[in-house]
C-alpha atoms as a PDB file:
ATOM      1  CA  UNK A   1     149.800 196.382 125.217  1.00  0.00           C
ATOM      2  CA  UNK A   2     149.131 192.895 125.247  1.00  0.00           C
ATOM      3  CA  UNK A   3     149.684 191.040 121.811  1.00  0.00           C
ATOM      4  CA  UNK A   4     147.353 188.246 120.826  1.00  0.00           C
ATOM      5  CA  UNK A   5     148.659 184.866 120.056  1.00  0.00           C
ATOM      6  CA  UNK A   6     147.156 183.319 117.420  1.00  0.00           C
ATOM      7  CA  UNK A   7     147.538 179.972 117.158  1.00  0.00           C
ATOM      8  CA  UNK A   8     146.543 177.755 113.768  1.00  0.00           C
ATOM      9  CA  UNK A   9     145.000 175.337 113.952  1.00  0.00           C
ATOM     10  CA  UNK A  10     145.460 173.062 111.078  1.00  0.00           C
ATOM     11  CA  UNK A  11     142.699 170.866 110.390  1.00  0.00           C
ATOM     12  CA  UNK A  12     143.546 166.828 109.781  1.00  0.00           C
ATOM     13  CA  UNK A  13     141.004 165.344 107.408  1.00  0.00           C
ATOM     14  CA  UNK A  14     140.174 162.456 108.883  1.00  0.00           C
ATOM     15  CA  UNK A  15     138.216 159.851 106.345  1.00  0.00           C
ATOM     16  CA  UNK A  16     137.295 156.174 106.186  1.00  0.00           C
ATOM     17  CA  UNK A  17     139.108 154.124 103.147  1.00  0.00           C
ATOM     18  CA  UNK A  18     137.229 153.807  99.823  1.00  0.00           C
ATOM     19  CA  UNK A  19     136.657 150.282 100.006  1.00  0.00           C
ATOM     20  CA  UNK A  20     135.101 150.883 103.443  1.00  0.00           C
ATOM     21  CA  UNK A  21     132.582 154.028 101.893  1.00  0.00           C
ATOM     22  CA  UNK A  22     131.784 151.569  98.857  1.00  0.00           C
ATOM     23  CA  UNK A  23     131.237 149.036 101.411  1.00  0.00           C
ATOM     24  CA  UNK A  24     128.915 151.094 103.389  1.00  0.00           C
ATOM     25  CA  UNK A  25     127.104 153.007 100.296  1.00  0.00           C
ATOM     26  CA  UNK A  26     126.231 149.661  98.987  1.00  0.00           C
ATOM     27  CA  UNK A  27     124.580 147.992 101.802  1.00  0.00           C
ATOM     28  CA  UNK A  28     122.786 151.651 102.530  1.00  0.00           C
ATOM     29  CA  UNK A  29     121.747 151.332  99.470  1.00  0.00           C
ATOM     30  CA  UNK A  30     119.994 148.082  99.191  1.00  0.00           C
ATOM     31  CA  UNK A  31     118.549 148.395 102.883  1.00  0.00           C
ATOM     32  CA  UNK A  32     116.343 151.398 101.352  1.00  0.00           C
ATOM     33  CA  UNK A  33     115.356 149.088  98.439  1.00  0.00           C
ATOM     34  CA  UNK A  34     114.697 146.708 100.550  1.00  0.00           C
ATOM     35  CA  UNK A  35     112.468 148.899 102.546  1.00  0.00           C
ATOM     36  CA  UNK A  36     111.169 151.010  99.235  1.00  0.00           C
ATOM     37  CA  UNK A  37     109.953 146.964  98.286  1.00  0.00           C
ATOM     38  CA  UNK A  38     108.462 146.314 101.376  1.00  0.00           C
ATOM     39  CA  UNK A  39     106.312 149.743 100.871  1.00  0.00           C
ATOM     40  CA  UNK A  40     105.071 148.360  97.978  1.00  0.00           C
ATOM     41  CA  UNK A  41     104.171 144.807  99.424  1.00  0.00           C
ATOM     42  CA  UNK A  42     102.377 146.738 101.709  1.00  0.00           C
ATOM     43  CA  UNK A  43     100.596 148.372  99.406  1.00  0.00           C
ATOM     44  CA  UNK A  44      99.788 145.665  97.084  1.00  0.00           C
ATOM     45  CA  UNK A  45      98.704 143.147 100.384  1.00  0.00           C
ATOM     46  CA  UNK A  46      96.488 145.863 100.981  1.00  0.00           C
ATOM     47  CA  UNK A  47      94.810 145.510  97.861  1.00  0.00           C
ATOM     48  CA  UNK A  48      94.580 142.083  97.922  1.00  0.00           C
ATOM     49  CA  UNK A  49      93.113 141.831 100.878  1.00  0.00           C
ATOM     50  CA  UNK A  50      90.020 144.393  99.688  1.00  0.00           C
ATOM     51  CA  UNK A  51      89.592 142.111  96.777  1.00  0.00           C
ATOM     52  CA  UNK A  52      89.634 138.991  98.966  1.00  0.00           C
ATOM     53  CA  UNK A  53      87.397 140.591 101.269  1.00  0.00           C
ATOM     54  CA  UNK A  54      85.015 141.740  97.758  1.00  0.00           C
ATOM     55  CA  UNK A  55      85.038 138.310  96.777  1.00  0.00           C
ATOM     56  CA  UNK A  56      83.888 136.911 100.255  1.00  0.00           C
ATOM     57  CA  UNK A  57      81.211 139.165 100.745  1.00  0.00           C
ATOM     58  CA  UNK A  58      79.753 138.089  97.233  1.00  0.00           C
ATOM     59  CA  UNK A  59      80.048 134.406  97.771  1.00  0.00           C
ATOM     60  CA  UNK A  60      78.128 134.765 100.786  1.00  0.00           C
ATOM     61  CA  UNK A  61      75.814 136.806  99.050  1.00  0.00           C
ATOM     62  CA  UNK A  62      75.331 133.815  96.600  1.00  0.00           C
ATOM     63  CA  UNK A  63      75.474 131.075  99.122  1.00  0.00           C
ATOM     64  CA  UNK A  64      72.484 132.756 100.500  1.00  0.00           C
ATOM     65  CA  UNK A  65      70.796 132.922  97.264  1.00  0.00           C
ATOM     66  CA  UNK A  66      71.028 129.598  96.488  1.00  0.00           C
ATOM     67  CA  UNK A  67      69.903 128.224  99.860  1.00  0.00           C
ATOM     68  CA  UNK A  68      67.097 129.771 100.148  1.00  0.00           C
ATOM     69  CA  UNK A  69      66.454 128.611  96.308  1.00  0.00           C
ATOM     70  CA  UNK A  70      67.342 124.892  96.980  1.00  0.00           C
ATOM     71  CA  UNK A  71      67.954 124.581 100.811  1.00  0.00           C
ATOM     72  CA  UNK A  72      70.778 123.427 102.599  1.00  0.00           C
ATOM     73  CA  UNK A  73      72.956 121.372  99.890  1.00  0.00           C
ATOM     74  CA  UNK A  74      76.768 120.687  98.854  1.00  0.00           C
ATOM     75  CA  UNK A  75      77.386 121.722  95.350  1.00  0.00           C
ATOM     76  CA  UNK A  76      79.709 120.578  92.957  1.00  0.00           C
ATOM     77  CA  UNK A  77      81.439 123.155  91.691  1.00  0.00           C
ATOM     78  CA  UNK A  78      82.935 120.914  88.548  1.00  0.00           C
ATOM     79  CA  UNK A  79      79.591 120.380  87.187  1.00  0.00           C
ATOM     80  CA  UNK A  80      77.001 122.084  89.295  1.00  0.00           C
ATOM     81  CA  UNK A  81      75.488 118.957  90.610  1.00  0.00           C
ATOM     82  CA  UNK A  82      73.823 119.373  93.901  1.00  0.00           C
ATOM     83  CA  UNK A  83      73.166 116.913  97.138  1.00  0.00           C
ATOM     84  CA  UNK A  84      70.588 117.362 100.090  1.00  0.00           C
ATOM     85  CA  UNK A  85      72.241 118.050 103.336  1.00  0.00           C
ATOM     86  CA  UNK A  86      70.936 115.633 105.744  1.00  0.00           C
ATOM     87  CA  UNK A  87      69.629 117.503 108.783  1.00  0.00           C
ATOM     88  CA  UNK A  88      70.576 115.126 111.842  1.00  0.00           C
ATOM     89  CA  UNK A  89      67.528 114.713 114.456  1.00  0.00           C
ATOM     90  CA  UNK A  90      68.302 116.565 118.322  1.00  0.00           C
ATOM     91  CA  UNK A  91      68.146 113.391 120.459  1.00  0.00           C
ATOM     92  CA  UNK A  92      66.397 115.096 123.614  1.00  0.00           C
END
């Protein structure tokens, strides 16, 4: 009969120092703010730019209006005072 060996095997714990976890945590920690923030500049850019895009499409819409109420003019937009365009002449 043949005996088995057993051997133990003791387990070393092996570990970084505290300083080094804190170290690590810390930083960890503030690069998933930092990308948690950037998630919500994303989503906030993103509705910005559907109000910015509102906004154009209604100025355009009352650009047109008013041109085809006074023609092609510059408007002051301090007082509402308007000037002619002058429409320059095609030399042929």
């Amino acid at each position: 009969m043949s005996k088995k060996v057993e051997k133990k095997v003791e387990k070393i714990s092996k570990a970084i120092t505290k300083k080094e976890l804190e170290s690590i945590t810390i930083n960890q920690t503030g690069v998933q703010k930092i990308l948690l923030d950037l998630g919500s500049l994303e989503a906030q850019k993103s509705e910005v730019i559907k109000e910015y895009e509102k906004y154009s499409v209604t100025l355009e819409q009352i650009k047109a209006e008013l041109e085809e109420k006074y023609g092609q003019v510059n408007i002051n937009l301090r007082d509402g005072t308007y000037t002619d365009i002058e429409k320059k002449e095609e030399v042929k």
